[in-house]
C-alpha atoms as a PDB file:
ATOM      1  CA  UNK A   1     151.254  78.296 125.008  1.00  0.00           C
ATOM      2  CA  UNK A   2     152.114  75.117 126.966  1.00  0.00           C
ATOM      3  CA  UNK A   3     150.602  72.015 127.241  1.00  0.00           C
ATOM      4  CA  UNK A   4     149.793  71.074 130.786  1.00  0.00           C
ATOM      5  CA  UNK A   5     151.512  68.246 132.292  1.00  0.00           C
ATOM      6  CA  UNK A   6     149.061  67.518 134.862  1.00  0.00           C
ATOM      7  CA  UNK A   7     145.082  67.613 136.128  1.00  0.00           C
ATOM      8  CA  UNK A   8     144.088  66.960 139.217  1.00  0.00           C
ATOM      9  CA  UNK A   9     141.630  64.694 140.820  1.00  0.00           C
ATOM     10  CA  UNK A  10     138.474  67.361 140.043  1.00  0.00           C
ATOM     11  CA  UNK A  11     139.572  67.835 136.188  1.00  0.00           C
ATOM     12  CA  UNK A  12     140.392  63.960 135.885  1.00  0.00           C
ATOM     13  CA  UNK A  13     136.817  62.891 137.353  1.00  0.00           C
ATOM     14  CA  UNK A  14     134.989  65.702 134.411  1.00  0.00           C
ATOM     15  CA  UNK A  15     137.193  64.464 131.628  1.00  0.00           C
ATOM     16  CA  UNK A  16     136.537  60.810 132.207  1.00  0.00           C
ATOM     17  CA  UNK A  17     133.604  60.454 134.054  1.00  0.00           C
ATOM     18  CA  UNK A  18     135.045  57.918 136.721  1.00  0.00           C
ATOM     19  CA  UNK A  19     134.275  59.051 140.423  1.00  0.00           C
ATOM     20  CA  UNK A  20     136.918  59.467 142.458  1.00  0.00           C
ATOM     21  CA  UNK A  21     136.861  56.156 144.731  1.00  0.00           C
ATOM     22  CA  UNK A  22     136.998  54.123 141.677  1.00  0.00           C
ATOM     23  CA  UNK A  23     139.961  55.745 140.516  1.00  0.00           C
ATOM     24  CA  UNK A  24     141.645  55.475 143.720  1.00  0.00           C
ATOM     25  CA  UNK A  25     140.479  51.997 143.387  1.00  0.00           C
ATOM     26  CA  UNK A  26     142.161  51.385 139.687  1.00  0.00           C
ATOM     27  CA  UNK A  27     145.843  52.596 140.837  1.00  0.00           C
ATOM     28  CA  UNK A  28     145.316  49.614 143.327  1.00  0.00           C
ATOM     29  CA  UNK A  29     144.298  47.224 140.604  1.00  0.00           C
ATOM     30  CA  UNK A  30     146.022  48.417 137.005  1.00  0.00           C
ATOM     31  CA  UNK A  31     149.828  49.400 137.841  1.00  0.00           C
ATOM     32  CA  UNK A  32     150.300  51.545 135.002  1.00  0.00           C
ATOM     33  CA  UNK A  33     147.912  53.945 136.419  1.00  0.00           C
ATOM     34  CA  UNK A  34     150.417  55.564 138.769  1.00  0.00           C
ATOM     35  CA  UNK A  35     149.326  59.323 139.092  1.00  0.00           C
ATOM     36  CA  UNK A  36     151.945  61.799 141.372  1.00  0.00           C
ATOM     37  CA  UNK A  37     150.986  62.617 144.335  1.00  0.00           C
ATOM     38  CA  UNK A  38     152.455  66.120 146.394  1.00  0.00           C
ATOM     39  CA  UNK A  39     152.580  65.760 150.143  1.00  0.00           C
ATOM     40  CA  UNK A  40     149.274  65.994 151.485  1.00  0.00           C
ATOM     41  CA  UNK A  41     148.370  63.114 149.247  1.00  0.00           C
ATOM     42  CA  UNK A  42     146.723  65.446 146.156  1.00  0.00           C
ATOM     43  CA  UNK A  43     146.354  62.919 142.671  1.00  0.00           C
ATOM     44  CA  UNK A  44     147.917  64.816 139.752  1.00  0.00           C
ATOM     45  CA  UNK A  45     147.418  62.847 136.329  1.00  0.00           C
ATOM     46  CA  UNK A  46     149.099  63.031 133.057  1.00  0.00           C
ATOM     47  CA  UNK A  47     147.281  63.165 129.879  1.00  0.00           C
ATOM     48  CA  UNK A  48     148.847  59.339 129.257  1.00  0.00           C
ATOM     49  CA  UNK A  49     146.861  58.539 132.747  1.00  0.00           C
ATOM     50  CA  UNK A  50     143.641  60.205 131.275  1.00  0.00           C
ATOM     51  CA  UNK A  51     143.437  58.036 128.162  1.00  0.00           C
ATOM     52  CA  UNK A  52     144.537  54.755 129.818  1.00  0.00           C
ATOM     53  CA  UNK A  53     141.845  55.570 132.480  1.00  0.00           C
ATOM     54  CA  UNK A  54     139.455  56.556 129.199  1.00  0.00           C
ATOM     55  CA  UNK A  55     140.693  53.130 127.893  1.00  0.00           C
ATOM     56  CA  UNK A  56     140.057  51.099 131.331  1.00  0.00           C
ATOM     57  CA  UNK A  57     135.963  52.595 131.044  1.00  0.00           C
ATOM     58  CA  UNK A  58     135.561  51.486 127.225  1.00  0.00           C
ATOM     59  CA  UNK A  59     136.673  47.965 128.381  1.00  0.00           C
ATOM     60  CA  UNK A  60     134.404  48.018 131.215  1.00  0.00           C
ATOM     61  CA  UNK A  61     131.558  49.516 129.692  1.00  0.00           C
ATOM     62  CA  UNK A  62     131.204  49.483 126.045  1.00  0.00           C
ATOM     63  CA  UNK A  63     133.317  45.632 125.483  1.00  0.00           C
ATOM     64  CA  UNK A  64     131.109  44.583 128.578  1.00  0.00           C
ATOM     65  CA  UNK A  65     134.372  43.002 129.900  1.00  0.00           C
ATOM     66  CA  UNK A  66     134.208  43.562 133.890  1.00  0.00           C
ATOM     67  CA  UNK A  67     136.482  41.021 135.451  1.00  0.00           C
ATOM     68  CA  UNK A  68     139.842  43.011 136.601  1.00  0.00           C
ATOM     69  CA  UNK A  69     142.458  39.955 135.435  1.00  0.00           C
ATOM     70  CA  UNK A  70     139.831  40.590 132.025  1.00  0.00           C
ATOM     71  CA  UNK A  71     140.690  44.372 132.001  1.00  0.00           C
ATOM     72  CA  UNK A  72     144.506  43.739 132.742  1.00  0.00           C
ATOM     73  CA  UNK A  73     144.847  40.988 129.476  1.00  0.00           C
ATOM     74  CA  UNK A  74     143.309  43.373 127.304  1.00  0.00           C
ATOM     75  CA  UNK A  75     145.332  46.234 128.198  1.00  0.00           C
ATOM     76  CA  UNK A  76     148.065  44.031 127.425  1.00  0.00           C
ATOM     77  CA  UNK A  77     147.294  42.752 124.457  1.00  0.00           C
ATOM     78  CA  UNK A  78     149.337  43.601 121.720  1.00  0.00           C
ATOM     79  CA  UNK A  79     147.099  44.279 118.597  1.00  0.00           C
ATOM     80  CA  UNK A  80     145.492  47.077 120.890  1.00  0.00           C
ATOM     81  CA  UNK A  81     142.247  46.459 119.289  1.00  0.00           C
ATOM     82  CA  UNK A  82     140.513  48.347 122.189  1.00  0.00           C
ATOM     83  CA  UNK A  83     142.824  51.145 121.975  1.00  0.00           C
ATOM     84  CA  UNK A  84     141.422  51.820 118.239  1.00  0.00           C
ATOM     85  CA  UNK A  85     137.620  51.284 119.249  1.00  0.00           C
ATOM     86  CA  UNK A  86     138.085  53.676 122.272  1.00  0.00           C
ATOM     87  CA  UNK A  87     139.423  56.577 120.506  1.00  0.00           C
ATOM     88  CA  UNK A  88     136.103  55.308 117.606  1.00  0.00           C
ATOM     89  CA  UNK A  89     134.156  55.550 120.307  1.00  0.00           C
ATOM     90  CA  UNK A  90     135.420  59.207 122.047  1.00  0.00           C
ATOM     91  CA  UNK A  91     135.379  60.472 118.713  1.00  0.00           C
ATOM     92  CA  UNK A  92     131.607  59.228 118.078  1.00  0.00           C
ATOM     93  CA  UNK A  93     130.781  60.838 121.268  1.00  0.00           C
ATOM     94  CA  UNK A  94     132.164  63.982 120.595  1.00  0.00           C
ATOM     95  CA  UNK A  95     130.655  64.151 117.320  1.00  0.00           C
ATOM     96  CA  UNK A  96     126.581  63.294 119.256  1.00  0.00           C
ATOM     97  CA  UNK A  97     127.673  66.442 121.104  1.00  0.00           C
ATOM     98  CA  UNK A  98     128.093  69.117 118.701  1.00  0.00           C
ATOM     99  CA  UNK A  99     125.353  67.849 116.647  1.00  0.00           C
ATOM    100  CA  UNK A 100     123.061  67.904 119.918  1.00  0.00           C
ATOM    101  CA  UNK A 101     124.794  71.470 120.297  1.00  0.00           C
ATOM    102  CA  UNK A 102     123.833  72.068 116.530  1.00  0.00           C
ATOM    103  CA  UNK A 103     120.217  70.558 116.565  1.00  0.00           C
ATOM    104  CA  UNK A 104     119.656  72.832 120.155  1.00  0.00           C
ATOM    105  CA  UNK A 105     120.721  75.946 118.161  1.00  0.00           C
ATOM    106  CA  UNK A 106     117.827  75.456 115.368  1.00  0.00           C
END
C-alpha cells in the first residue's frame, strides 16, 4: 500500500494539535511551511510539513522559546538540537499513551 502524500487541514490540526488560524498564521511567518493549495484555497500538507509544524510547537512550548525571529534561528540552526528533543519528546508521548491505554485495560 502507498504512503499518502498529503493531509488536509482537518487531519493536520488532529496530528499536531495546532488550530487552524495558527497554522494559517505560521505559513505567513516560517517560509518553509508552504502547504499546496487546490483552487478553492483547500491546505494539503506533506508529512515533511507535519513534523516541521510538530517541530515549530516543541520550540514554542516545551523550549519555552516564543519570539517568531527565536523560532526562525532555531529552525536554522545547524546542530538541530531541537529536532532530536522533538522526536524524544513525540516518542515520550506516545509511550504515556499506550501505558495510559495499558493501565485503563487493568
Amino acid at each position: 500500500m502507498a504512503e499518502r502524500i498529503y493531509f488536509s487541514m482537518r487531519e493536520t490540526i488532529e496530528a499536531t494539535g495546532i488550530e487552524a488560524a495558527t497554522l494559517r498564521y505560521w505559513e505567513k511567518q516560517f517560509t518553509q511551511l508552504d502547504p499546496r493549495k487546490d483552487g478553492h484555497g483547500n491546505r494539503y500538507y506533506t508529512a515533511e510539513d507535519i513534523a516541521l509544524i510538530r517541530r515549530i510547537r516543541f520550540i514554542r512550548d516545551e523550549m519555552k522559546i516564543t519570539r517568531i525571529e527565536a523560532i526562525r534561528n532555531e529552525l536554522a540552526t545547524a546542530d538541530r538540537q531541537s529536532d532530536v528533543r522533538s522526536m524524544a519528546f513525540e516518542h515520550l508521548t506516545r509511550v504515556r499513551r499506550k501505558l495510559q491505554a495499558l493501565e485503563q485495560m487493568l
